[in-house]
C-alpha atoms as a PDB file:
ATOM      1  CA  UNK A   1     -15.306  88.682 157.898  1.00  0.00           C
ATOM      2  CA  UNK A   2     -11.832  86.882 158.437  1.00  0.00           C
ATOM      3  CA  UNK A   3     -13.215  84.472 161.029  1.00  0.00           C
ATOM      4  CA  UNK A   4     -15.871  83.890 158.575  1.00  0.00           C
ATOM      5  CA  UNK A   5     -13.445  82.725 156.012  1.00  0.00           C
ATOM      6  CA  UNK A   6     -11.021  81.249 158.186  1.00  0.00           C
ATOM      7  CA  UNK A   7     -14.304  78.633 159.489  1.00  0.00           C
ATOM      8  CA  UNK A   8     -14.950  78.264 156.114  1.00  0.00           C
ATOM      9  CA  UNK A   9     -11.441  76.957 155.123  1.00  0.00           C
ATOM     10  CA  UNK A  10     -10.929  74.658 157.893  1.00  0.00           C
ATOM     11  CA  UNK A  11     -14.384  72.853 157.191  1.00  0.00           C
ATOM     12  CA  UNK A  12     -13.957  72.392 153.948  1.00  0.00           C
ATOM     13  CA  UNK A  13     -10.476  73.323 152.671  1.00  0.00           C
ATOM     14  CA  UNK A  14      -7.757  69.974 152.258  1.00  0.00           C
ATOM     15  CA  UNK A  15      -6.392  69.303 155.690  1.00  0.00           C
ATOM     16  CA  UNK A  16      -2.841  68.947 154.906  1.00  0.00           C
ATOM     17  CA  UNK A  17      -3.237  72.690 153.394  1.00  0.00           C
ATOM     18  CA  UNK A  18      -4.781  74.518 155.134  1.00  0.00           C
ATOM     19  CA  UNK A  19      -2.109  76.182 157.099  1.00  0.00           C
ATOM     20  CA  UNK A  20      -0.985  77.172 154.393  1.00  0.00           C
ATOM     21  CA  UNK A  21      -4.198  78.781 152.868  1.00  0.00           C
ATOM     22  CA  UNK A  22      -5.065  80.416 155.965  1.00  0.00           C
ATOM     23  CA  UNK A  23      -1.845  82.054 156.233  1.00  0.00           C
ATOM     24  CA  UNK A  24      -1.711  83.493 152.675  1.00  0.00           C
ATOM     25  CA  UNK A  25      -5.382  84.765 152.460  1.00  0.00           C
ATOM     26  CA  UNK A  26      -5.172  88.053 152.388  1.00  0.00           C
ATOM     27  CA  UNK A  27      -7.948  90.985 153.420  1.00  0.00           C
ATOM     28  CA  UNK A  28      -9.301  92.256 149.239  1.00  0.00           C
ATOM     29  CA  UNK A  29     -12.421  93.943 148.000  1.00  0.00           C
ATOM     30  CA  UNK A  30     -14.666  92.803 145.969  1.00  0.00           C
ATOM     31  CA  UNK A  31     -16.179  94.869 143.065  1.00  0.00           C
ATOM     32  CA  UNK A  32     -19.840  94.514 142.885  1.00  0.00           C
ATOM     33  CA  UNK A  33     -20.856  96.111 139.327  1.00  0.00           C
ATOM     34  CA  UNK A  34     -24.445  96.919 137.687  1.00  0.00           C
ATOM     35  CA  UNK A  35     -24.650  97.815 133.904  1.00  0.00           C
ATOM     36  CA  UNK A  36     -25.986 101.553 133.836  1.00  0.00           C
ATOM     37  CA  UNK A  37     -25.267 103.895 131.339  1.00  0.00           C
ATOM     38  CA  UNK A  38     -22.339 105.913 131.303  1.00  0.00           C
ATOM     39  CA  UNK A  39     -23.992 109.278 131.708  1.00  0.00           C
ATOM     40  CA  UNK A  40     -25.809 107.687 134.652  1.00  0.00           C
ATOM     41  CA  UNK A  41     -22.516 107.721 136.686  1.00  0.00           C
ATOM     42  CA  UNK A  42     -20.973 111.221 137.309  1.00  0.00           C
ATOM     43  CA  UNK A  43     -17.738 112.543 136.258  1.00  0.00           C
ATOM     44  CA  UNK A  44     -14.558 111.263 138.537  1.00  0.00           C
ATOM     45  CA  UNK A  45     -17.012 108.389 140.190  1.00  0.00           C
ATOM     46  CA  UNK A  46     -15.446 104.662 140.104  1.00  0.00           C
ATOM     47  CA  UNK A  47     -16.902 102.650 137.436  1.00  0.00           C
ATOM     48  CA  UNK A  48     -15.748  99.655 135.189  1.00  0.00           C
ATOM     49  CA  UNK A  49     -16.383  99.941 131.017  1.00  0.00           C
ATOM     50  CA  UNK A  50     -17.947 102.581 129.281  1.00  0.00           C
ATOM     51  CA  UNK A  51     -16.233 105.925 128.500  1.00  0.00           C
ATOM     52  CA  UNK A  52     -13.390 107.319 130.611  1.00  0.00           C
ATOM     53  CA  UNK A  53     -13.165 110.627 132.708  1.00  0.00           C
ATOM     54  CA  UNK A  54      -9.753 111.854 131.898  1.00  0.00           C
ATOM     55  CA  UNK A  55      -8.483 115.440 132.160  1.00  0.00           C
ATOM     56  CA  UNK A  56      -7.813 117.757 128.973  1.00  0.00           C
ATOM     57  CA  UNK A  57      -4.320 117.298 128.593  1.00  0.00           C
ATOM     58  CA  UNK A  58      -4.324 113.617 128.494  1.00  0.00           C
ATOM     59  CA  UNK A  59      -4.897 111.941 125.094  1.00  0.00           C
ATOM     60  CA  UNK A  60      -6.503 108.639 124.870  1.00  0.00           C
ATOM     61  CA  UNK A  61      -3.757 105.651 124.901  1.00  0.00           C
ATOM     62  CA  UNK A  62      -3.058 104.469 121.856  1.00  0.00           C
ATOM     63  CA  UNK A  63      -0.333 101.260 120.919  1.00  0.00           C
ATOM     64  CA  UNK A  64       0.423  99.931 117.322  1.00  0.00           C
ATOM     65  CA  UNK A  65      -1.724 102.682 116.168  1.00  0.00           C
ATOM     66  CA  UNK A  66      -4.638 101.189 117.502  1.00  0.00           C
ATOM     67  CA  UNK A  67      -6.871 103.203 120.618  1.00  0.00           C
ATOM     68  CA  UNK A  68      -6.377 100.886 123.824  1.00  0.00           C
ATOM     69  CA  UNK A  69      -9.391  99.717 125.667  1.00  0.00           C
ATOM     70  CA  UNK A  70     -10.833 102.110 128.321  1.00  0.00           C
ATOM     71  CA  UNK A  71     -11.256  98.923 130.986  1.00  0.00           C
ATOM     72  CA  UNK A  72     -12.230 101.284 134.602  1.00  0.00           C
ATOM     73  CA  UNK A  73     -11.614 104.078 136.794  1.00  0.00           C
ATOM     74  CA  UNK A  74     -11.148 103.821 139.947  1.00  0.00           C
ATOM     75  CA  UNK A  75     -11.681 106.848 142.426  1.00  0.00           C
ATOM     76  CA  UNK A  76      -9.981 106.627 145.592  1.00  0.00           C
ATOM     77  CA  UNK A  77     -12.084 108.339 147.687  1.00  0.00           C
ATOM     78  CA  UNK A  78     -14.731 105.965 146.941  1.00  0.00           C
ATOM     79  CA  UNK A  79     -12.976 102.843 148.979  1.00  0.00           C
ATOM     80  CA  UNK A  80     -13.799 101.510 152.129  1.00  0.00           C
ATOM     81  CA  UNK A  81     -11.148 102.630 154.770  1.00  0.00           C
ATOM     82  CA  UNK A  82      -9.469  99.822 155.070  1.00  0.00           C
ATOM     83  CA  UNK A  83      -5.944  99.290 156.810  1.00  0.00           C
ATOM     84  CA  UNK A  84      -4.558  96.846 153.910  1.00  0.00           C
ATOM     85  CA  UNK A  85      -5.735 100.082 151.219  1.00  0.00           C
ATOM     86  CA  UNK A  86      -3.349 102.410 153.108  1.00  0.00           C
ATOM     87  CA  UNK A  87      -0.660 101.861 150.166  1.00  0.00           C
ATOM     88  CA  UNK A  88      -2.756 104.042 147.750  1.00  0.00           C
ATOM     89  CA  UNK A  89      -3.056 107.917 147.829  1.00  0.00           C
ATOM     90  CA  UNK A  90      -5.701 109.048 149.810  1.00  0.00           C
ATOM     91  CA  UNK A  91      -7.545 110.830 146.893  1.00  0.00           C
ATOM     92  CA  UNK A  92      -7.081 110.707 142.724  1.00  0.00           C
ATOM     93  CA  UNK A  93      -8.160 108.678 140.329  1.00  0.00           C
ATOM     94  CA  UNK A  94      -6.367 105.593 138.028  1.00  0.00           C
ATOM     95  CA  UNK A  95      -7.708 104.795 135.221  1.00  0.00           C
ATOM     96  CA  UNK A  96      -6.503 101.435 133.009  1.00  0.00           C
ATOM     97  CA  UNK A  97      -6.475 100.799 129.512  1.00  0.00           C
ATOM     98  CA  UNK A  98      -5.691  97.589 127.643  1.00  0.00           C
ATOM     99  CA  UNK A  99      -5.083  96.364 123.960  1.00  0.00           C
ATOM    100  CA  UNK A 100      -8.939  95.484 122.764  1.00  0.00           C
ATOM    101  CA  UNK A 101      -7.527  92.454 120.555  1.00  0.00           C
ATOM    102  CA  UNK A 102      -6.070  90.751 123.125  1.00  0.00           C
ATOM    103  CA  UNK A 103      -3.062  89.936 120.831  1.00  0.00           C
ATOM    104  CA  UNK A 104      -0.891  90.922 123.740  1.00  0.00           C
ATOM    105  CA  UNK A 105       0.783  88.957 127.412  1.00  0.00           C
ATOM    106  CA  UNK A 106       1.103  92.201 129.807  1.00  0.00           C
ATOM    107  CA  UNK A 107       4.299  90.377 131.440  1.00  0.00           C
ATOM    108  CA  UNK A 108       6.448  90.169 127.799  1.00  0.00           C
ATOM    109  CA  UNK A 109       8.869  93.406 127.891  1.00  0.00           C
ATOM    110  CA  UNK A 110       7.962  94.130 123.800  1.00  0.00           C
ATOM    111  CA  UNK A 111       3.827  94.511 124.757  1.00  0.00           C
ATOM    112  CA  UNK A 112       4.815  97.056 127.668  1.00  0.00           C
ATOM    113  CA  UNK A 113       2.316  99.931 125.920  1.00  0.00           C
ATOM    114  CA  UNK A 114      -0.314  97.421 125.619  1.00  0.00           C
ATOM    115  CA  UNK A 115      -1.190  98.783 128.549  1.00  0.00           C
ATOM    116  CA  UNK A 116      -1.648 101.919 130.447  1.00  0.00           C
ATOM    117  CA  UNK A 117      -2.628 103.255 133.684  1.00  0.00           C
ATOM    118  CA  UNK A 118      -3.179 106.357 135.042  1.00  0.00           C
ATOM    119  CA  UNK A 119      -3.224 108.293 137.608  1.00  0.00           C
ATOM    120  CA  UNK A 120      -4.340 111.663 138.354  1.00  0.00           C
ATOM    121  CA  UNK A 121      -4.683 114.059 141.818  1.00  0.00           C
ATOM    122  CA  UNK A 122      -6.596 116.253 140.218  1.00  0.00           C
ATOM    123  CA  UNK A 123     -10.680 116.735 139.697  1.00  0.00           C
ATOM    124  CA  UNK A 124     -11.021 118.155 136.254  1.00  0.00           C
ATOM    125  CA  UNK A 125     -11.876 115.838 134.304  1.00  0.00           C
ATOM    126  CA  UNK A 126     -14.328 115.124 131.447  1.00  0.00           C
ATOM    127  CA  UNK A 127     -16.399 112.163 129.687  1.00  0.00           C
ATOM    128  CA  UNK A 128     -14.476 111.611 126.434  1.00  0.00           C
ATOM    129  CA  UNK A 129     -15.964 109.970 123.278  1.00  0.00           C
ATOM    130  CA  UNK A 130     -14.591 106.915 121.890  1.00  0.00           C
ATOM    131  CA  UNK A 131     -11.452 108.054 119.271  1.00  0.00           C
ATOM    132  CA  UNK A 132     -13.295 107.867 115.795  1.00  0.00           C
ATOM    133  CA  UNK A 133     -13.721 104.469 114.175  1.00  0.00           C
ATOM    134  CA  UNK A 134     -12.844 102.909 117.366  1.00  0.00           C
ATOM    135  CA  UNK A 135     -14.302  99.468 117.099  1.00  0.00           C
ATOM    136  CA  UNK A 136     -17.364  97.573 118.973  1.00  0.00           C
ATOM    137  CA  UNK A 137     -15.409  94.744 120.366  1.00  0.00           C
ATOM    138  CA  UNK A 138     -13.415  97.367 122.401  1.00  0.00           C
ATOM    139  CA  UNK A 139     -16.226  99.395 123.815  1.00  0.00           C
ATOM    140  CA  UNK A 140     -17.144  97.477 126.817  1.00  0.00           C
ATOM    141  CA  UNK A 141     -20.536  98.096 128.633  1.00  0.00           C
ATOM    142  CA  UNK A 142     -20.327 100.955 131.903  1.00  0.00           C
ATOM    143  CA  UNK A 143     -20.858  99.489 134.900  1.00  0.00           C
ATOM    144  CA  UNK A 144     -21.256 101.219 138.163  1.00  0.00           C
ATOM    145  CA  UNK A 145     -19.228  99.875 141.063  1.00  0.00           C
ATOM    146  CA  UNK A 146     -19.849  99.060 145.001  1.00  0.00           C
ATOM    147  CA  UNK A 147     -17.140  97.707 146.772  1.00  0.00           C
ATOM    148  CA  UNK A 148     -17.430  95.061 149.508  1.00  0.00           C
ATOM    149  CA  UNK A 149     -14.652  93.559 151.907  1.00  0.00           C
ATOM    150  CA  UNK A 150     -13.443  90.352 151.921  1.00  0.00           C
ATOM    151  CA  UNK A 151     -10.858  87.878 151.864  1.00  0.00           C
ATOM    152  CA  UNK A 152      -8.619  86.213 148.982  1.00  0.00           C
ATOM    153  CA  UNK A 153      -7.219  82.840 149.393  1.00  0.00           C
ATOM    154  CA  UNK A 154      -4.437  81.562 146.396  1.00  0.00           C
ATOM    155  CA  UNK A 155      -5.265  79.487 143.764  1.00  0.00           C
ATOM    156  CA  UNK A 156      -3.865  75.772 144.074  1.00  0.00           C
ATOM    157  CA  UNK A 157      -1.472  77.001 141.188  1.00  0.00           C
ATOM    158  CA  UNK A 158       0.236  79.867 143.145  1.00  0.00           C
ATOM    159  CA  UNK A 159       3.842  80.196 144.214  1.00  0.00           C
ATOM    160  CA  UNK A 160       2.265  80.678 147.572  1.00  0.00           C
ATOM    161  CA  UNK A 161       0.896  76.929 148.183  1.00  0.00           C
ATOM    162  CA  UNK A 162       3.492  75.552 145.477  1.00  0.00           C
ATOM    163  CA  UNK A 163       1.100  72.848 145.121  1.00  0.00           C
ATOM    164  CA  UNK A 164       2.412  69.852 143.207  1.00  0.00           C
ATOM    165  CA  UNK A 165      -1.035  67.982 141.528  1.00  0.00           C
ATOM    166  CA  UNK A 166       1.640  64.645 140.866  1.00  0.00           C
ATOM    167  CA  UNK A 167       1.605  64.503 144.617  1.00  0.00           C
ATOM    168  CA  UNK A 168      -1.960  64.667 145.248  1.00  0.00           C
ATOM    169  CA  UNK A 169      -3.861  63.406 147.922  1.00  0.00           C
ATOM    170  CA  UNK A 170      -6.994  61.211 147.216  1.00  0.00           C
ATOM    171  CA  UNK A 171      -9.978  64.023 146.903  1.00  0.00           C
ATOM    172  CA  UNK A 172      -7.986  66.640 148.129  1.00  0.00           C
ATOM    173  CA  UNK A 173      -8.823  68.740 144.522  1.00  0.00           C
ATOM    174  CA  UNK A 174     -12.255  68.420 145.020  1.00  0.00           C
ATOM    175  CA  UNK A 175     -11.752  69.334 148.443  1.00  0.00           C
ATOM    176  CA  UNK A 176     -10.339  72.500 146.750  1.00  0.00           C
ATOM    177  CA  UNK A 177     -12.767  72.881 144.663  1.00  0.00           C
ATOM    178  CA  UNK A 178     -15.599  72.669 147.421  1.00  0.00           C
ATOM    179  CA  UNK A 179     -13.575  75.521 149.446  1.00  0.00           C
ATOM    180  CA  UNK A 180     -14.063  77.344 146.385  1.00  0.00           C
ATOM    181  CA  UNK A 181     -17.694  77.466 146.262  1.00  0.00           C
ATOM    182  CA  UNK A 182     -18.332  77.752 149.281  1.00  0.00           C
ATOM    183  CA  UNK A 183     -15.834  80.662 149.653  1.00  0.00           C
ATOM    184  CA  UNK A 184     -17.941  82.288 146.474  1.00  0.00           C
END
């Protein structure tokens, strides 16, 4: 897969960075989803939208009064062994939640419960209903998840290539953008 990329970068990526791309792409997985129905994915199982899997003693996050977002679950004995993965427990599951209204920036300090994530070691969990009059712009379809390996390059904007677009070369953006698609 890396060589793949790596070809890919030096045929079409901007000369004078590439270097620099190819030593900042990193190995990542790639979350292939299809819309299902919740109760078509069993309890515990990695999936993105729908309702959550969360044990008994947990109550569904709420922030300014308002239920958060159930966003996905992620079960960790459903990833690929992979080397770079080796950072997160072995088994469990996290699930994330965010503020529905999007009134929030998760990196300001006064929005920190916009957010939640969670994670738990153990199995017991159960499908819980959406909190009552919890509204239809914060129910977000279930998707079922497969995950596929591959590899991440940074965006022109990242600290990583520091890319100054005052200094550009002639065509060397839509050199980036070509990388881009053909990276997709």
């Amino acid at each position: 897969m890396r060589q793949s990329i790596v070809k890919l970068i030096h045929k079409y990526g901007p000369p004078r960075l590439i270097p620099i791309i190819e030593q900042n792409s990193k190995e990542s997985l790639l979350l292939r989803t299809k819309k299902v129905a919740d109760d078509q994915i069993p309890i515990g199982k990695t999936m993105i939208g729908g309702r959550p899997d969360l044990p008994e003693h947990i109550d569904w996050p709420i922030w300014k009064e308002l239920p958060l977002s159930f966003v996905a679950q992620i079960n960790l004995i459903d990833l690929p062994k992979q080397k770079f993965l080796n950072i997160l427990p072995s088994k469990g599951v996290l699930s994330f939640f965010f503020s529905w209204n999007s009134e929030t920036w998760a990196f300001d300090p006064k929005n920190k419960d916009s957010w939640k994530v969670f994670y738990f070691d153990e199995q017991k969990l159960q499908r819980r209903d959406y909190p009552p009059n919890f509204p239809d712009e914060g129910r977000f379809a279930s998707c079922a998840v497969e995950f596929q390996n591959t590899v991440t390059i940074p965006e022109l904007e990242s600290p990583y290539i520091k890319y100054d677009f005052s200094k550009a070369l002639k065509g060397e953006v839509d050199q980036w953008v070509e990388l881009r698609e053909h990276l997709r």
